[in-house]
PDB file of N, CA and C in Angstrom:
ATOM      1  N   UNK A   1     100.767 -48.867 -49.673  1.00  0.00           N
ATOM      2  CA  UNK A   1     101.970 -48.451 -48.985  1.00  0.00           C
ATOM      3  C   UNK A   1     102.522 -49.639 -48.225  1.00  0.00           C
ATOM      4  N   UNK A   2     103.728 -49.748 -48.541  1.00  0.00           N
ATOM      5  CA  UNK A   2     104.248 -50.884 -47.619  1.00  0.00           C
ATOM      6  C   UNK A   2     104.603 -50.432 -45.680  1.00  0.00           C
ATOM      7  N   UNK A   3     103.943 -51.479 -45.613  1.00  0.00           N
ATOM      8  CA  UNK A   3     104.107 -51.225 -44.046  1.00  0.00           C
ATOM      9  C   UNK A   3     105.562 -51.215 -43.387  1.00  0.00           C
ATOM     10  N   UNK A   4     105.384 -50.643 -42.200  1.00  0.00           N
ATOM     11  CA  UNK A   4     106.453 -50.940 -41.317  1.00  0.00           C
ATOM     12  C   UNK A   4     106.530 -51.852 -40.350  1.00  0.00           C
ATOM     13  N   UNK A   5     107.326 -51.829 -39.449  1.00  0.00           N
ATOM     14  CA  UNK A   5     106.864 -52.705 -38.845  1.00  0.00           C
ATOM     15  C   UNK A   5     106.400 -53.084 -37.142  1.00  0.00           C
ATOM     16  N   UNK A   6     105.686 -51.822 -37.594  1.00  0.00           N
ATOM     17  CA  UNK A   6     104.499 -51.829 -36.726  1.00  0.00           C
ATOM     18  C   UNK A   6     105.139 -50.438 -34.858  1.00  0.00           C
ATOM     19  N   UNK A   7     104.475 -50.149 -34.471  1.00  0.00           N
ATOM     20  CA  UNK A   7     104.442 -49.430 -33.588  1.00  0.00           C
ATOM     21  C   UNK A   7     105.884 -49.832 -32.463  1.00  0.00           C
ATOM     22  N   UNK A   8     106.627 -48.532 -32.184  1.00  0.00           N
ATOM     23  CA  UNK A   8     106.992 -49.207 -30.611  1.00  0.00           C
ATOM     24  C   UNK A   8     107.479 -47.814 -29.965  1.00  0.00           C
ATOM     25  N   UNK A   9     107.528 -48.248 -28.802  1.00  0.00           N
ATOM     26  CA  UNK A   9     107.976 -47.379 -27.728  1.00  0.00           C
ATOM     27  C   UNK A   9     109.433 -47.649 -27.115  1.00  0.00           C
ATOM     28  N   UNK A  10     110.146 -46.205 -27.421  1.00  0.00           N
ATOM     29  CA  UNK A  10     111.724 -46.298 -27.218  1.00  0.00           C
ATOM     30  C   UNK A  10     111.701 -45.225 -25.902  1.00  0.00           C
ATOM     31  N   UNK A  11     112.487 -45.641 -24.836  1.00  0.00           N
ATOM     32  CA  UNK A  11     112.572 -45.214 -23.535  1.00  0.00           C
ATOM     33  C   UNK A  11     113.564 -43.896 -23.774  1.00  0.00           C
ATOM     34  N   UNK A  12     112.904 -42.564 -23.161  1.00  0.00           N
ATOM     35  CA  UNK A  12     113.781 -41.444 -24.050  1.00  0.00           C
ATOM     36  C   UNK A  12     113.849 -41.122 -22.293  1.00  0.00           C
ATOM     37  N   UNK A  13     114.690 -39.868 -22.221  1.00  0.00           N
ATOM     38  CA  UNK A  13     115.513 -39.539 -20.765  1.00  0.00           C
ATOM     39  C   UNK A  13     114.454 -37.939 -20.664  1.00  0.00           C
ATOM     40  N   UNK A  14     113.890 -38.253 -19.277  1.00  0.00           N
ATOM     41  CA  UNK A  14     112.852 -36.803 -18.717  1.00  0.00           C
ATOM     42  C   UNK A  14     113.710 -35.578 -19.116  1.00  0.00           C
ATOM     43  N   UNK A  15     113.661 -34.771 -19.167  1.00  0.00           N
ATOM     44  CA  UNK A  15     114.948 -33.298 -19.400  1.00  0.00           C
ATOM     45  C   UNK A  15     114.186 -33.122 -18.004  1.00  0.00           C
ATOM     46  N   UNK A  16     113.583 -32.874 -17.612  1.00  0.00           N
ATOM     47  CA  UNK A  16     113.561 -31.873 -15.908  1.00  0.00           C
ATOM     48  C   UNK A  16     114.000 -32.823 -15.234  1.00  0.00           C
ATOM     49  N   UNK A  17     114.190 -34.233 -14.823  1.00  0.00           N
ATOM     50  CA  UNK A  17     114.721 -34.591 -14.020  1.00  0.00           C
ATOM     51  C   UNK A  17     115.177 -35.789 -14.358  1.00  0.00           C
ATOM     52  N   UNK A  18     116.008 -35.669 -15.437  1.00  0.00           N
ATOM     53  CA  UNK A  18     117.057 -36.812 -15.665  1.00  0.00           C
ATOM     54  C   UNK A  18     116.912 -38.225 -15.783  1.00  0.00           C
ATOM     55  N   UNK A  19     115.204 -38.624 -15.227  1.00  0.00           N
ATOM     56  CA  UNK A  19     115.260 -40.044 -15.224  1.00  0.00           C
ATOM     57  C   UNK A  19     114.466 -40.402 -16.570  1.00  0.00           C
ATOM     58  N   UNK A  20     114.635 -42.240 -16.752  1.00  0.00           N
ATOM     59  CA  UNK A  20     114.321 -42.521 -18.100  1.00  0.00           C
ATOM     60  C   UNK A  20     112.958 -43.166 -17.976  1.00  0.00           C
ATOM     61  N   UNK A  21     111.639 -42.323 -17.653  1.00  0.00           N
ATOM     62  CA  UNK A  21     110.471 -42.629 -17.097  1.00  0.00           C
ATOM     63  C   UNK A  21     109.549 -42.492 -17.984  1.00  0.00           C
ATOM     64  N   UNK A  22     110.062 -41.762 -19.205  1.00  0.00           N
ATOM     65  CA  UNK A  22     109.140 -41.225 -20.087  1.00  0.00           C
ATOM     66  C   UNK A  22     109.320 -42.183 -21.640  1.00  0.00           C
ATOM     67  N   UNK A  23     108.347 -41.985 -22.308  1.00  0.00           N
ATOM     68  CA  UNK A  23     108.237 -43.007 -23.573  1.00  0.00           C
ATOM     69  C   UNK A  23     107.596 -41.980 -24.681  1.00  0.00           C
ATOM     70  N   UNK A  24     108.504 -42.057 -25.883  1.00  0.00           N
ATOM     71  CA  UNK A  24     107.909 -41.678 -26.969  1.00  0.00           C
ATOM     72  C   UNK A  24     107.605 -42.663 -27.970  1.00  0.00           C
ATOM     73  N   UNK A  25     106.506 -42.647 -28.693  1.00  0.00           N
ATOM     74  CA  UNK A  25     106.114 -43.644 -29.558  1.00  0.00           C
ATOM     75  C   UNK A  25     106.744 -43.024 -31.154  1.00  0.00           C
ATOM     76  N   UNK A  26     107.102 -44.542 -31.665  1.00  0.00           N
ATOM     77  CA  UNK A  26     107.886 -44.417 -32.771  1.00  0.00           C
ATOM     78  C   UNK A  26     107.247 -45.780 -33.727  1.00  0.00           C
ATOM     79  N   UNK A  27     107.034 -45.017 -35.130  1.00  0.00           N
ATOM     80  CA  UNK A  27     106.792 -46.605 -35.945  1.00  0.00           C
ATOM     81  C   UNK A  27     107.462 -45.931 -36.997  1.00  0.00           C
ATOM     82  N   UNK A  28     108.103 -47.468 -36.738  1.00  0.00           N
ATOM     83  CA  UNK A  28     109.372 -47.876 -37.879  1.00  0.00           C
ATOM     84  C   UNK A  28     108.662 -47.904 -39.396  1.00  0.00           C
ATOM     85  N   UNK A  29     109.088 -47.211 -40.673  1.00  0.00           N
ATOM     86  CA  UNK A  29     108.797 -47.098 -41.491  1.00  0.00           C
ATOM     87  C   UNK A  29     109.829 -47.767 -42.338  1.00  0.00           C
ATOM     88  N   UNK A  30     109.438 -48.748 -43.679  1.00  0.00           N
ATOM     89  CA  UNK A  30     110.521 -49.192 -44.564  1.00  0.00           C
ATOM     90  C   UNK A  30     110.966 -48.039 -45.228  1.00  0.00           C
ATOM     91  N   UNK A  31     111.931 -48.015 -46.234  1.00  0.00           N
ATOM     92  CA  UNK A  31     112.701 -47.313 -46.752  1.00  0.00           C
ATOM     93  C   UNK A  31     111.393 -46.988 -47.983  1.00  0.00           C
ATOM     94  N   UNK A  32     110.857 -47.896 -48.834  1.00  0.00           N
ATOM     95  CA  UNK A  32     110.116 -47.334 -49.588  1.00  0.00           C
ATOM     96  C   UNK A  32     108.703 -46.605 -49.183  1.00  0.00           C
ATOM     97  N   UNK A  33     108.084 -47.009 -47.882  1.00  0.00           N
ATOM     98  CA  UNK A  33     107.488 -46.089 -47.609  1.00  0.00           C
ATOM     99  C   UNK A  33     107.362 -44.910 -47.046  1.00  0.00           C
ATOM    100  N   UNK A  34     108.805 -44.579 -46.538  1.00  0.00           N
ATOM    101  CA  UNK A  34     109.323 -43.470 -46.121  1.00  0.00           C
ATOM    102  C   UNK A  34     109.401 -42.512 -47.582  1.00  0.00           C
ATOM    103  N   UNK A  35     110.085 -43.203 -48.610  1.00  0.00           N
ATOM    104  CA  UNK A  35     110.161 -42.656 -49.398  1.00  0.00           C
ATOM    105  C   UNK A  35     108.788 -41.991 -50.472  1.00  0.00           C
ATOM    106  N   UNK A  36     107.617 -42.401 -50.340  1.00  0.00           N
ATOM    107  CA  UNK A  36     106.294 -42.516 -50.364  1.00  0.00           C
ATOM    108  C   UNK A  36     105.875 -41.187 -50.124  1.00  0.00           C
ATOM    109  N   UNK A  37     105.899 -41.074 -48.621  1.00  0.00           N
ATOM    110  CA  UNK A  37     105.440 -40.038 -47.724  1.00  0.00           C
ATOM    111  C   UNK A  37     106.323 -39.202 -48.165  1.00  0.00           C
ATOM    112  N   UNK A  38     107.460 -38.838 -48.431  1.00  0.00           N
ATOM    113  CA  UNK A  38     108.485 -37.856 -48.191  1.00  0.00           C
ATOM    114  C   UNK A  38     108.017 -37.146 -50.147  1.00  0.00           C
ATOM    115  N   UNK A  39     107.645 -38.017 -51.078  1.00  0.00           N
ATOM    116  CA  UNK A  39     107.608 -37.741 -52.266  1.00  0.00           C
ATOM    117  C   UNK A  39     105.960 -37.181 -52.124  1.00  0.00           C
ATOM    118  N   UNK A  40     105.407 -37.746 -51.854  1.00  0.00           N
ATOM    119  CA  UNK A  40     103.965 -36.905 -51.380  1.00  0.00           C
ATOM    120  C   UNK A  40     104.078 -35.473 -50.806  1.00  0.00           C
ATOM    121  N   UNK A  41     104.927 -34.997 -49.617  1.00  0.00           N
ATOM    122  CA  UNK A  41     105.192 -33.985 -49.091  1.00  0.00           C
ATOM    123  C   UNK A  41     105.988 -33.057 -49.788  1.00  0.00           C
ATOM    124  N   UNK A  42     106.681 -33.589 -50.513  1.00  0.00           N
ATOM    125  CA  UNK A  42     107.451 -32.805 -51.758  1.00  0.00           C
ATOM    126  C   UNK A  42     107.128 -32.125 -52.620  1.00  0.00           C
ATOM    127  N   UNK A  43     105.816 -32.914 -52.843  1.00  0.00           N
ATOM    128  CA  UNK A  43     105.049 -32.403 -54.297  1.00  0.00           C
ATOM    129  C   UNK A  43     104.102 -31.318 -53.538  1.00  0.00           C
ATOM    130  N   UNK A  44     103.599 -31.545 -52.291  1.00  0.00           N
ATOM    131  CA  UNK A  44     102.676 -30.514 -51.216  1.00  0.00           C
ATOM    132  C   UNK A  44     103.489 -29.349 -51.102  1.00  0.00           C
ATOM    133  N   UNK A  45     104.783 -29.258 -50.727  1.00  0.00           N
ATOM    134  CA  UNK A  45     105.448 -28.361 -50.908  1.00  0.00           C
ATOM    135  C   UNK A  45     106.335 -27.486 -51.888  1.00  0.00           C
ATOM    136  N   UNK A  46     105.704 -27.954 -53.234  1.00  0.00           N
ATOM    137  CA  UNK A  46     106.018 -27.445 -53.927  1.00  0.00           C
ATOM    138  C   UNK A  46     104.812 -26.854 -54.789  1.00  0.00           C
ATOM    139  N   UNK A  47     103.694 -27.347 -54.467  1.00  0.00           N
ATOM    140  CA  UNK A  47     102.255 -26.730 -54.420  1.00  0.00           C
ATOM    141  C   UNK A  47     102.440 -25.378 -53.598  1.00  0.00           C
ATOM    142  N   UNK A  48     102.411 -25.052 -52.931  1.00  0.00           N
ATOM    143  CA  UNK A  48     102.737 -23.967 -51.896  1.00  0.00           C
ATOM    144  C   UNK A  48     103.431 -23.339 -52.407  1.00  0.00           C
ATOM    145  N   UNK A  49     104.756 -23.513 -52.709  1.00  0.00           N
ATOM    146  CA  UNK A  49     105.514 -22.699 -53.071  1.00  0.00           C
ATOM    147  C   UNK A  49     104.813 -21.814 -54.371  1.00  0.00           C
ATOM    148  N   UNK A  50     104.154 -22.864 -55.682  1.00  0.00           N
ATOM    149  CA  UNK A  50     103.680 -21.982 -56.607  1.00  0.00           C
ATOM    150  C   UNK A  50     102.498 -21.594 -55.806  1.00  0.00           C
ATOM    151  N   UNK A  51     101.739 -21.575 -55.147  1.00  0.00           N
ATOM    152  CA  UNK A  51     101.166 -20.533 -54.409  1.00  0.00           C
ATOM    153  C   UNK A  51     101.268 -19.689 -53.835  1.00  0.00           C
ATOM    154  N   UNK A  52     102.382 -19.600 -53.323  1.00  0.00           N
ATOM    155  CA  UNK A  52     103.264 -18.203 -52.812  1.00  0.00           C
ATOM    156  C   UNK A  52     103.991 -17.281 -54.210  1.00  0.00           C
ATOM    157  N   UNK A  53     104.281 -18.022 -55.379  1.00  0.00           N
ATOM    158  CA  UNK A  53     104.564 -17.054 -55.932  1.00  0.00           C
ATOM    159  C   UNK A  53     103.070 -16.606 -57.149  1.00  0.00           C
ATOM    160  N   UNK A  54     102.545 -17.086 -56.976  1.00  0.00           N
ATOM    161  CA  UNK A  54     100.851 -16.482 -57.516  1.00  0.00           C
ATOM    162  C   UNK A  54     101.136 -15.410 -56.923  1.00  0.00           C
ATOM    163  N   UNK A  55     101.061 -15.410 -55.423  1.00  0.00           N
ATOM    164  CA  UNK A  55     100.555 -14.334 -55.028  1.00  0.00           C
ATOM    165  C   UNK A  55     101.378 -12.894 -55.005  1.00  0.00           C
ATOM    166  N   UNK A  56     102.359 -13.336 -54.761  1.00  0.00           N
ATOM    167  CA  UNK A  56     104.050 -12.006 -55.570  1.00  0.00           C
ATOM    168  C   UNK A  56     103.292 -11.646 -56.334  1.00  0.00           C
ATOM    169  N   UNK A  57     102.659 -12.748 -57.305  1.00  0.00           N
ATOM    170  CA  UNK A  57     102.863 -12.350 -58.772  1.00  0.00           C
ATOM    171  C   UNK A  57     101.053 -11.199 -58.779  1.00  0.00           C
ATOM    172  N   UNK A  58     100.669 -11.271 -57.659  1.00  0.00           N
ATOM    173  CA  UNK A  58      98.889 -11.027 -57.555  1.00  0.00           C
ATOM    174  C   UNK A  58      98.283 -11.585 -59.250  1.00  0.00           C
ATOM    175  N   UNK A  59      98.724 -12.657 -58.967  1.00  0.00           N
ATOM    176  CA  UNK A  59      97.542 -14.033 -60.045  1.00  0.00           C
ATOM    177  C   UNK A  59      95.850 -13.605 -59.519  1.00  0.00           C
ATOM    178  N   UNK A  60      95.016 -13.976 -60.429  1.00  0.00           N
ATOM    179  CA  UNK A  60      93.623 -13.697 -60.447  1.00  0.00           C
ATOM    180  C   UNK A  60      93.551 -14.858 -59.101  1.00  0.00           C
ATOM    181  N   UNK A  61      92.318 -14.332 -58.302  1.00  0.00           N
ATOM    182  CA  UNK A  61      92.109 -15.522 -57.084  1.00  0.00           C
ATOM    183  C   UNK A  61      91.655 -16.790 -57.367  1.00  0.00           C
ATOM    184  N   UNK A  62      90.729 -16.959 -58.637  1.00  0.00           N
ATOM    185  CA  UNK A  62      90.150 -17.681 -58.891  1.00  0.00           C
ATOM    186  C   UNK A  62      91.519 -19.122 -58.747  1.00  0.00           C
ATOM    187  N   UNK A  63      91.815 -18.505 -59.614  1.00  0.00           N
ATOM    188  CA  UNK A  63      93.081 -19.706 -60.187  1.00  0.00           C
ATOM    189  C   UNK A  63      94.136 -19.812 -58.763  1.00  0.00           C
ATOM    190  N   UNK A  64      94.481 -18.639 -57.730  1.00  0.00           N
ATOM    191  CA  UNK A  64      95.354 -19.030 -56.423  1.00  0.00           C
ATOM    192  C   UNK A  64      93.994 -20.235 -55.480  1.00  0.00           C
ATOM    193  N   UNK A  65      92.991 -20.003 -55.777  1.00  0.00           N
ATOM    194  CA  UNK A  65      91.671 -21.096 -54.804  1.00  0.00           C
ATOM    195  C   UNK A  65      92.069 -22.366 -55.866  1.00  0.00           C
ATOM    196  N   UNK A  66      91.953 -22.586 -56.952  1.00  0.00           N
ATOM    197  CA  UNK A  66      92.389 -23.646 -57.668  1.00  0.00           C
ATOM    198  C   UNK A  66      93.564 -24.473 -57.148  1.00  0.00           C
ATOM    199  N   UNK A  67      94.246 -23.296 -56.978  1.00  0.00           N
ATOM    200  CA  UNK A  67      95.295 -24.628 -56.190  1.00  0.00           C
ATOM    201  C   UNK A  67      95.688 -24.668 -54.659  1.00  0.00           C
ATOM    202  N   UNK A  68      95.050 -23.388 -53.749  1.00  0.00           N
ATOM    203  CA  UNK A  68      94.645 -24.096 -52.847  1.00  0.00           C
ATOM    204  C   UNK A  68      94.036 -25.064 -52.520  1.00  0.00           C
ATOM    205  N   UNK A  69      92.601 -25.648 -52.973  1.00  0.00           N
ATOM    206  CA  UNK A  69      92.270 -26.672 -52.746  1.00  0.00           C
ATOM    207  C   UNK A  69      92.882 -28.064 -53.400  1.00  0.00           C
ATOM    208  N   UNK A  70      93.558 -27.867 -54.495  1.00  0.00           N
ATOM    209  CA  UNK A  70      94.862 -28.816 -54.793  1.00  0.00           C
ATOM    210  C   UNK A  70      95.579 -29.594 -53.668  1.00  0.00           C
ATOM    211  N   UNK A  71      95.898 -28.606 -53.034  1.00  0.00           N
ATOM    212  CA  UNK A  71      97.011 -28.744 -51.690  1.00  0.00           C
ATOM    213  C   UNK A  71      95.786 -28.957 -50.895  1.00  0.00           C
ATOM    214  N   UNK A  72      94.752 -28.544 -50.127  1.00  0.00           N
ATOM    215  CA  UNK A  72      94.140 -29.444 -49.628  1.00  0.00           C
ATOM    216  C   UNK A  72      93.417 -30.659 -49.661  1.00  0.00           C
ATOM    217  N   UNK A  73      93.197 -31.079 -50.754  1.00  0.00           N
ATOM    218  CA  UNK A  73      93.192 -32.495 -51.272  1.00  0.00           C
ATOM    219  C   UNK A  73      94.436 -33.427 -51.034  1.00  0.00           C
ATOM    220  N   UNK A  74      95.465 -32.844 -51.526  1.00  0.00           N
ATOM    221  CA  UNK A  74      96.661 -33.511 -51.299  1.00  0.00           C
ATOM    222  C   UNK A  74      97.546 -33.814 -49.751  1.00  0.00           C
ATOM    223  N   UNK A  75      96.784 -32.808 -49.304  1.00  0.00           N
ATOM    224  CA  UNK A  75      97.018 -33.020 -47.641  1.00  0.00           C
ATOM    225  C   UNK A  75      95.991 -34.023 -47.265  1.00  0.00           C
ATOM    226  N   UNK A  76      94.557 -33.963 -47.436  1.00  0.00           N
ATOM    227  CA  UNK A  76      93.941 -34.868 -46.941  1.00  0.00           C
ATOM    228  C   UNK A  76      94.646 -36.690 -47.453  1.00  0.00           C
ATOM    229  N   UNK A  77      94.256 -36.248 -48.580  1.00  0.00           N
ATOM    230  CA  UNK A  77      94.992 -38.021 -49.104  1.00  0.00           C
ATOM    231  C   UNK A  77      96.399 -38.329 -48.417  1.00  0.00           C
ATOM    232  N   UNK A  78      97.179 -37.258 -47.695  1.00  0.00           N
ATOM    233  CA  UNK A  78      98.213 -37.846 -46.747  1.00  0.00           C
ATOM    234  C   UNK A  78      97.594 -38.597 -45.729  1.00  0.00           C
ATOM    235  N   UNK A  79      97.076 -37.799 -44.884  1.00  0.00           N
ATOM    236  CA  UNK A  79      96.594 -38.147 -43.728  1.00  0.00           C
ATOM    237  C   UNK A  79      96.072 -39.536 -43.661  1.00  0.00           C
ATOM    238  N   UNK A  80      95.162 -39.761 -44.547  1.00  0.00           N
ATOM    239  CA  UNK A  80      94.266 -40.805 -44.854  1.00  0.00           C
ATOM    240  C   UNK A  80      95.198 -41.674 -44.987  1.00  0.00           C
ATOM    241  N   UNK A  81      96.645 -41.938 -46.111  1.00  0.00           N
ATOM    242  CA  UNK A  81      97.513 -42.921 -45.849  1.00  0.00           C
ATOM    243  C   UNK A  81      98.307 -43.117 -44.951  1.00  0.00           C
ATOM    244  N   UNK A  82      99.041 -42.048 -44.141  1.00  0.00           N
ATOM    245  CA  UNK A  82      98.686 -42.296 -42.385  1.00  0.00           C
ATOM    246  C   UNK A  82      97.959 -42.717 -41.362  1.00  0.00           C
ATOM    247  N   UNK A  83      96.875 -42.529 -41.660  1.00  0.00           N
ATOM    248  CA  UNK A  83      96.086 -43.004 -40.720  1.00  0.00           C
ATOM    249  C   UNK A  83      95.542 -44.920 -40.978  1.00  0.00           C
ATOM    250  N   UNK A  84      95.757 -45.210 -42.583  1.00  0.00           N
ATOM    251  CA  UNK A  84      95.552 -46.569 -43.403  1.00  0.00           C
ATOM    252  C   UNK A  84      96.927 -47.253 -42.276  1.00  0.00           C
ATOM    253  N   UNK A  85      97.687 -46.547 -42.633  1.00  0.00           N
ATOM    254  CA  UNK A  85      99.028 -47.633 -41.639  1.00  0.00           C
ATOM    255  C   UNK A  85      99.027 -47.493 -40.598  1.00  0.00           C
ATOM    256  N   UNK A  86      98.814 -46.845 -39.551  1.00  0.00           N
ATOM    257  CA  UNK A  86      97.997 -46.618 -38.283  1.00  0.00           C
ATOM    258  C   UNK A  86      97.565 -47.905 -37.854  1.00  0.00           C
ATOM    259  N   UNK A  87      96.629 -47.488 -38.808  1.00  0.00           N
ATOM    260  CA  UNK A  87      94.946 -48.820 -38.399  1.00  0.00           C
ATOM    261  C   UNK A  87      95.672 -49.996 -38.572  1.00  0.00           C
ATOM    262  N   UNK A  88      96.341 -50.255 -39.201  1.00  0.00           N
ATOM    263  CA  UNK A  88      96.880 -51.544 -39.782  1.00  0.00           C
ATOM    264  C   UNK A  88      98.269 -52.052 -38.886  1.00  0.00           C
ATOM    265  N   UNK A  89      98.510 -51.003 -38.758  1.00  0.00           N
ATOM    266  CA  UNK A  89     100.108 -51.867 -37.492  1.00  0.00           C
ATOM    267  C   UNK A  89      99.881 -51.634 -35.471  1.00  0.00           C
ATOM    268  N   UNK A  90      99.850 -50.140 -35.587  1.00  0.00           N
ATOM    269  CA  UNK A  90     100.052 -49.574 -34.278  1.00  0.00           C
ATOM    270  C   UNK A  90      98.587 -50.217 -34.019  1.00  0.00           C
ATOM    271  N   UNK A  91      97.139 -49.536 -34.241  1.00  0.00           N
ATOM    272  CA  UNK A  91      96.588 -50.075 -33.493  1.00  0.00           C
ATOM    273  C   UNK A  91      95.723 -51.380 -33.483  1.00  0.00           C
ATOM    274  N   UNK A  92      96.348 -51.819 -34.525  1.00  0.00           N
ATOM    275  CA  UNK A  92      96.259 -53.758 -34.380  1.00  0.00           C
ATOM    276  C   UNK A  92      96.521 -54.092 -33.153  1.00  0.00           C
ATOM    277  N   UNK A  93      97.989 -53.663 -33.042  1.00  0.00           N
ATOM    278  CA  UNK A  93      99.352 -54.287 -32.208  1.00  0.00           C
ATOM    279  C   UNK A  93      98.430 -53.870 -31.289  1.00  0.00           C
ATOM    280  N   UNK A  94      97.941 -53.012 -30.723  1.00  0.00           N
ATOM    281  CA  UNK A  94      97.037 -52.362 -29.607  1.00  0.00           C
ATOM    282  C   UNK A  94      95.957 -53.292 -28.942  1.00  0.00           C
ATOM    283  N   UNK A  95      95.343 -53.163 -30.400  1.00  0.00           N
ATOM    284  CA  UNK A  95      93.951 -54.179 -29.546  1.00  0.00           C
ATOM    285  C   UNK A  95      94.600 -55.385 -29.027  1.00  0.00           C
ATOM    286  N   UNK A  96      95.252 -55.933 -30.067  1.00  0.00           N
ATOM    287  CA  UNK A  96      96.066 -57.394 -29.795  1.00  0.00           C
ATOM    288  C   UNK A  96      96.522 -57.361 -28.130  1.00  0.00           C
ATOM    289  N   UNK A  97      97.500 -56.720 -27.587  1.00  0.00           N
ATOM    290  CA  UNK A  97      97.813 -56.849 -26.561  1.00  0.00           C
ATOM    291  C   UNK A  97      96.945 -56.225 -25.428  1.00  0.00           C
ATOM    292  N   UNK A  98      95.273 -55.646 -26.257  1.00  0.00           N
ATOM    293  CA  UNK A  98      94.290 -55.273 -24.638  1.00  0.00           C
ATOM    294  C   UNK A  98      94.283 -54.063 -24.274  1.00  0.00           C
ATOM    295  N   UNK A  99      95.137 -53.051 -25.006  1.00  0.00           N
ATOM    296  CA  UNK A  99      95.031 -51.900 -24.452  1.00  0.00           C
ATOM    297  C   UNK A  99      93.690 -51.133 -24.472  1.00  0.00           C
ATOM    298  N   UNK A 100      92.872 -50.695 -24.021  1.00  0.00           N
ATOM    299  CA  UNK A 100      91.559 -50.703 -23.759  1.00  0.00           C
ATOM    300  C   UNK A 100      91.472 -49.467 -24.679  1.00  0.00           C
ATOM    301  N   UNK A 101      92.191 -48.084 -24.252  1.00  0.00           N
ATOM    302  CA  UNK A 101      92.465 -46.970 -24.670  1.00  0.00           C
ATOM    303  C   UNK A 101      92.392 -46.655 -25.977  1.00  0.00           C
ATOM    304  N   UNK A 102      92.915 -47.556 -26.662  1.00  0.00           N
ATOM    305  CA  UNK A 102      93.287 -47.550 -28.186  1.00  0.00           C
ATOM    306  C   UNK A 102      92.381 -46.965 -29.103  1.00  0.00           C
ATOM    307  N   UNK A 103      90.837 -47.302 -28.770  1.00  0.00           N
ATOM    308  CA  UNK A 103      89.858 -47.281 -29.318  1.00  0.00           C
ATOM    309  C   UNK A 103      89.588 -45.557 -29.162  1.00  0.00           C
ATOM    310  N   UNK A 104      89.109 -45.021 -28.360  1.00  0.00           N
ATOM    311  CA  UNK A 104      89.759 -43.428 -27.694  1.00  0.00           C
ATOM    312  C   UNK A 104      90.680 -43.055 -28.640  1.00  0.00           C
ATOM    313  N   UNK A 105      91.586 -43.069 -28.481  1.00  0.00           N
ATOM    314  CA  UNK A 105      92.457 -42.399 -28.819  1.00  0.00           C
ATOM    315  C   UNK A 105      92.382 -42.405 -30.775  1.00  0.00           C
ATOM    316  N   UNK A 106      91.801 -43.769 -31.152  1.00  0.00           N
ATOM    317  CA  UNK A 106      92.001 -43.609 -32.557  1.00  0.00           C
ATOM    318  C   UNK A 106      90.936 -42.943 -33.090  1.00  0.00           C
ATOM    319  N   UNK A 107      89.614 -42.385 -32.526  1.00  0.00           N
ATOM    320  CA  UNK A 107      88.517 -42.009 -32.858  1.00  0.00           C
ATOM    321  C   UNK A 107      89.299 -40.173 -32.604  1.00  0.00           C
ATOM    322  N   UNK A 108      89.517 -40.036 -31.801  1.00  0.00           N
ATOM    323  CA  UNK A 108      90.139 -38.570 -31.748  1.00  0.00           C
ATOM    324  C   UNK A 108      91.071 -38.450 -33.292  1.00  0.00           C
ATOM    325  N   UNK A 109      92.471 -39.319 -33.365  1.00  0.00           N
ATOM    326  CA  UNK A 109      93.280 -38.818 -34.505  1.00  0.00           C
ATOM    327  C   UNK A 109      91.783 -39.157 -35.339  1.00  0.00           C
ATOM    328  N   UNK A 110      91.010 -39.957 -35.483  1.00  0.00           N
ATOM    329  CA  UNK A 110      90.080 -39.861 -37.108  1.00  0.00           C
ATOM    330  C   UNK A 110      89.499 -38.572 -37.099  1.00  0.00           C
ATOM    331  N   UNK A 111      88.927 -37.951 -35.871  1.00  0.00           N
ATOM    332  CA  UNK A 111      88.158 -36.336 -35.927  1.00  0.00           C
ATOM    333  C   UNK A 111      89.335 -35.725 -36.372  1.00  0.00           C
ATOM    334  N   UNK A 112      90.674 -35.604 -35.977  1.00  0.00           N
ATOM    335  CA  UNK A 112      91.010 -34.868 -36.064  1.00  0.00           C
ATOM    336  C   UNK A 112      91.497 -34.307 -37.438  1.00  0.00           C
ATOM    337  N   UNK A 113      91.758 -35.454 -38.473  1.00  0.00           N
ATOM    338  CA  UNK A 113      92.103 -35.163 -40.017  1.00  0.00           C
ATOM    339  C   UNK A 113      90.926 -34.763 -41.001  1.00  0.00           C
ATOM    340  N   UNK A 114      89.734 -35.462 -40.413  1.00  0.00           N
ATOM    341  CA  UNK A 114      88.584 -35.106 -41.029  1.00  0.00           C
ATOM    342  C   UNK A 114      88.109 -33.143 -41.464  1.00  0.00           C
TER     343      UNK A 114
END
């Protein structure tokens, strides 16, 4: 996957009290790897969909578990290339500049896709 370029933080405005104190994190994605992710999620959601109509249709279970775990395979292998560009931009950029935290925080998102 082609990278982006790399992690940043854009200064967004508090809604309860108007000031610009708060930070959401944003990584910039190229056009082809946007396009990547978005064609991955496409095909996930269109997994689903013929799983929703299996079940209209009450298809034998065997074959609706067949492609449930389809779609969960295909969700995991997202994550995993999320988390590949992760490791590789945002928390590079992280250690690089010392943030101590980084390490924390990336062991949580790894539990958490697992």
């Amino acid at each position: 996957m082609s990278k982006g370029n790399g992690c940043s933080t854009a200064n967004t405005t508090d809604r309860k009290n108007g000031s610009a104190c708060c930070h959401q994190k944003a990584t910039p994605r190229s056009a082809e790897a946007q396009k990547l992710l978005q064609n991955r999620l496409n095909r996930m959601i269109g997994q689903l969909g013929g799983i929703k109509k299996m079940i209209d249709e009450n298809r034998y279970c065997g074959d609706v578990l067949v492609q449930v775990a389809a779609v969960e395979s295909a969700l995991q292998s997202f994550g995993y290339i999320v988390l590949k560009d992760h490791l590789e931009t945002c928390v590079t950029e992280e250690v690089k500049a010392g943030n101590p935290d980084i390490m924390d925080e990336t062991l949580d998102l790894i539990k958490k896709i697992k």
